[in-house]
Protein backbone atom coordinates (compact mmCIF):
# COMPACT_ATOMS: atom_id res chain seq x y z
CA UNK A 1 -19.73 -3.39 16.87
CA UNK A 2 -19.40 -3.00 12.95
CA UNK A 3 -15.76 -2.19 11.30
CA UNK A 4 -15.10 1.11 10.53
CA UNK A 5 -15.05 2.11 7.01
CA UNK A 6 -12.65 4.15 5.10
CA UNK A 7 -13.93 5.94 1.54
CA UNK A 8 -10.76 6.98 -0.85
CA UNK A 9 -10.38 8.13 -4.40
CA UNK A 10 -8.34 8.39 -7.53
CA UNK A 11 -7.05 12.32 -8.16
CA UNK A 12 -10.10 13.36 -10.08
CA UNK A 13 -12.34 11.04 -8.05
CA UNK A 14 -13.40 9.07 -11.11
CA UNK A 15 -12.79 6.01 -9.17
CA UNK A 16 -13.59 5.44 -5.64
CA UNK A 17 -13.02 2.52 -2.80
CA UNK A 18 -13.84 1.78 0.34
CA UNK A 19 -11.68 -0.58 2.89
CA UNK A 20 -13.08 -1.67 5.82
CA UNK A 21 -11.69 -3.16 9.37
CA UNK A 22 -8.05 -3.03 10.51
CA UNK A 23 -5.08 -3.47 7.72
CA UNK A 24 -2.93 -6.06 8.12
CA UNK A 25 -0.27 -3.16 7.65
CA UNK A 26 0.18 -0.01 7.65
CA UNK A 27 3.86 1.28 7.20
CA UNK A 28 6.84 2.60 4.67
CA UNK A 29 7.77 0.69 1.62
CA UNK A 30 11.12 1.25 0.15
CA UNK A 31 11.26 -0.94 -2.25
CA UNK A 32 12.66 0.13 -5.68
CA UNK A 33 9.26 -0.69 -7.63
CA UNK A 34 7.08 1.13 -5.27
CA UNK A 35 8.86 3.84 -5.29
CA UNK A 36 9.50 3.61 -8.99
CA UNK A 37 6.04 3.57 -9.52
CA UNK A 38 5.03 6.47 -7.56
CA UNK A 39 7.38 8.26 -8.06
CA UNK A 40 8.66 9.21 -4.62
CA UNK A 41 11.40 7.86 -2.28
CA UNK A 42 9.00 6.08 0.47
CA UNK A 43 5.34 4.85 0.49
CA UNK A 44 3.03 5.12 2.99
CA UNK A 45 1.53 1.90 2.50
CA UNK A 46 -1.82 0.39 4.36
CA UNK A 47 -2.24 -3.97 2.97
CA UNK A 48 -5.78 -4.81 3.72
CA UNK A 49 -7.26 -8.12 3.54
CA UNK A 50 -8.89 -8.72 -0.58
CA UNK A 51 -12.26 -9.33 1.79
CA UNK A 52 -11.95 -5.52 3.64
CA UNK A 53 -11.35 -3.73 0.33
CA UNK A 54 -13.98 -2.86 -2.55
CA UNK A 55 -14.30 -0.81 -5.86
CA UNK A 56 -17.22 1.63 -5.13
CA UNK A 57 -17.15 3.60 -8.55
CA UNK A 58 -14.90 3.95 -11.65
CA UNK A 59 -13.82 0.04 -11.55
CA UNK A 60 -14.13 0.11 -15.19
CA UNK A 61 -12.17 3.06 -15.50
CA UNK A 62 -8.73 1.41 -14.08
CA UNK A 63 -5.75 0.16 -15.67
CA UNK A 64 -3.57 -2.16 -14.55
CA UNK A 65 0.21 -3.08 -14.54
CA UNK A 66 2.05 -6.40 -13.50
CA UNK A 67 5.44 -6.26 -13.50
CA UNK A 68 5.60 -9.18 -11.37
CA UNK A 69 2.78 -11.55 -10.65
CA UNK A 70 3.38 -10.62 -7.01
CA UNK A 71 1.58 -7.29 -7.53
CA UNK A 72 -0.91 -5.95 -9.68
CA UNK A 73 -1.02 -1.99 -9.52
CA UNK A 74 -3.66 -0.79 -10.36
CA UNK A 75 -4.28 3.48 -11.66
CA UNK A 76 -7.48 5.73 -12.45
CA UNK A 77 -7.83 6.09 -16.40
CA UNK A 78 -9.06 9.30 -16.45
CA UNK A 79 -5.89 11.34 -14.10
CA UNK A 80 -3.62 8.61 -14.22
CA UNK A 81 -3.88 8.58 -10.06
CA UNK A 82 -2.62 6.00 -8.44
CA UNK A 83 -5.32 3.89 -6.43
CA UNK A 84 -4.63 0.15 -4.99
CA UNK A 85 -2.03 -2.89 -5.49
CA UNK A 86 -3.55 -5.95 -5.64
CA UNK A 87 -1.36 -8.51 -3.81
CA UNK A 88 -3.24 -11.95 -4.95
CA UNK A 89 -0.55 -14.47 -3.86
CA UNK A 90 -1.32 -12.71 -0.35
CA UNK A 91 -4.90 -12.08 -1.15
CA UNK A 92 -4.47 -8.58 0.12
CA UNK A 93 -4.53 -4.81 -1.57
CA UNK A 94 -2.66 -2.04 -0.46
CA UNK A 95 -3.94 0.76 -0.67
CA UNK A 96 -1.80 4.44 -0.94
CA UNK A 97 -2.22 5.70 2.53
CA UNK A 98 -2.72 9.04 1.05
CA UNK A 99 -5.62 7.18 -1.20
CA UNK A 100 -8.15 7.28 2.33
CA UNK A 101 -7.64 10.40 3.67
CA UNK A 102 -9.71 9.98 6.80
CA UNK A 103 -8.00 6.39 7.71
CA UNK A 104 -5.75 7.35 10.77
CA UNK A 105 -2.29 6.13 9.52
CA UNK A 106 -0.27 4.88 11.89
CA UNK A 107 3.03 3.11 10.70
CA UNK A 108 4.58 0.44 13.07
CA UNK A 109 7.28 -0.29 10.58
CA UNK A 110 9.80 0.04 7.61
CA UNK A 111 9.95 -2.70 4.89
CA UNK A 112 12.77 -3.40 2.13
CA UNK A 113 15.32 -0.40 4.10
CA UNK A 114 18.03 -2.26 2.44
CA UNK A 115 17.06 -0.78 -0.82
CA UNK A 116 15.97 2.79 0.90
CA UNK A 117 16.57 6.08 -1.15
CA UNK A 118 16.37 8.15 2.59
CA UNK A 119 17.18 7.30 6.10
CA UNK A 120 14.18 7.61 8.32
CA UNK A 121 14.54 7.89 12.51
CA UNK A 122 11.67 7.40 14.12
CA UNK A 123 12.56 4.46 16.20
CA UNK A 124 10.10 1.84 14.04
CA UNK A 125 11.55 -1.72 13.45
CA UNK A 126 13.78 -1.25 10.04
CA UNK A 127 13.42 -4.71 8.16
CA UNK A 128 16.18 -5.47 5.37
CA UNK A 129 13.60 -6.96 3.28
CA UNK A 130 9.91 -8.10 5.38
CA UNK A 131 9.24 -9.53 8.67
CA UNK A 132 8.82 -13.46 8.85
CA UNK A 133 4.78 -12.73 9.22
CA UNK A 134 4.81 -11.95 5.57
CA UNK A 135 7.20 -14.64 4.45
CA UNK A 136 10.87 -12.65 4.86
CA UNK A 137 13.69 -13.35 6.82
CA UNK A 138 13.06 -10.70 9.38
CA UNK A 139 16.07 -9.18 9.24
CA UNK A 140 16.32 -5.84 11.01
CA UNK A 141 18.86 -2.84 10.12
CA UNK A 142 20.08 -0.22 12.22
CA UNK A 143 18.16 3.23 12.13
């Protein structure tokens, strides 16, 4: 059976992407520099394997910003949209759930809560900082 594939887009659609399969992850970010960088207190965040995720248009029309080696975020040009982090250390992307509008999002956790901006029930696991799958101490905190 082939993977399902998700299209997205940049605000203005000058730059478009396609992700394909299962993501490694799909949940909320807290951490300060995502939300920093978007501008909003949580993320909806989907990390997809570098192999599952392509540019389909507008690749030429991105710019990029490391603040970190550890990720490489990447915006449309043209609206100024935010589109994808590149994660290369991991070799995965995450893409802005909101980015793939059709991808069912489905979050089975919270990362970095320690450094939350709003308290979120919903009964997901609450890591401090990330779960020992992604190389953290899997700390949990209380809802």
């Amino acid at each position: 059976m082939p993977e399902k594939t998700f299209k997205g887009q940049c605000f203005c659609g000058a730059v478009a992407l396609e992700v394909s399969g299962t993501p490694a992850f799909s949940g909320y970010c807290h951490c300060t520099d995502c939300r920093g960088w978007l501008g909003a207190p949580v993320h909806a965040a989907t990390l997809w394997p570098k192999d599952n995720f392509r540019f389909t248009k507008g690749a030429d029309n991105l710019q990029t910003y490391k603040k970190t080696e550890a990720s490489h975020r990447q915006s449309c040009r043209t609206c100024g949209g935010h589109v994808a982090v590149q994660h290369p250390g991991m070799a995965m992307v995450d893409v802005m759930a909101a980015v793939i509008p059709e991808y069912p999002f489905k979050p089975v956790m919270h990362i970095f809560y320690s450094e939350k901006m709003i308290s979120m029930k919903d009964g997901l696991p609450k890591f401090a900082k990330m779960p020992k799958e992604f190389g953290g101490s899997g700390e949990t905190l209380p809802e």
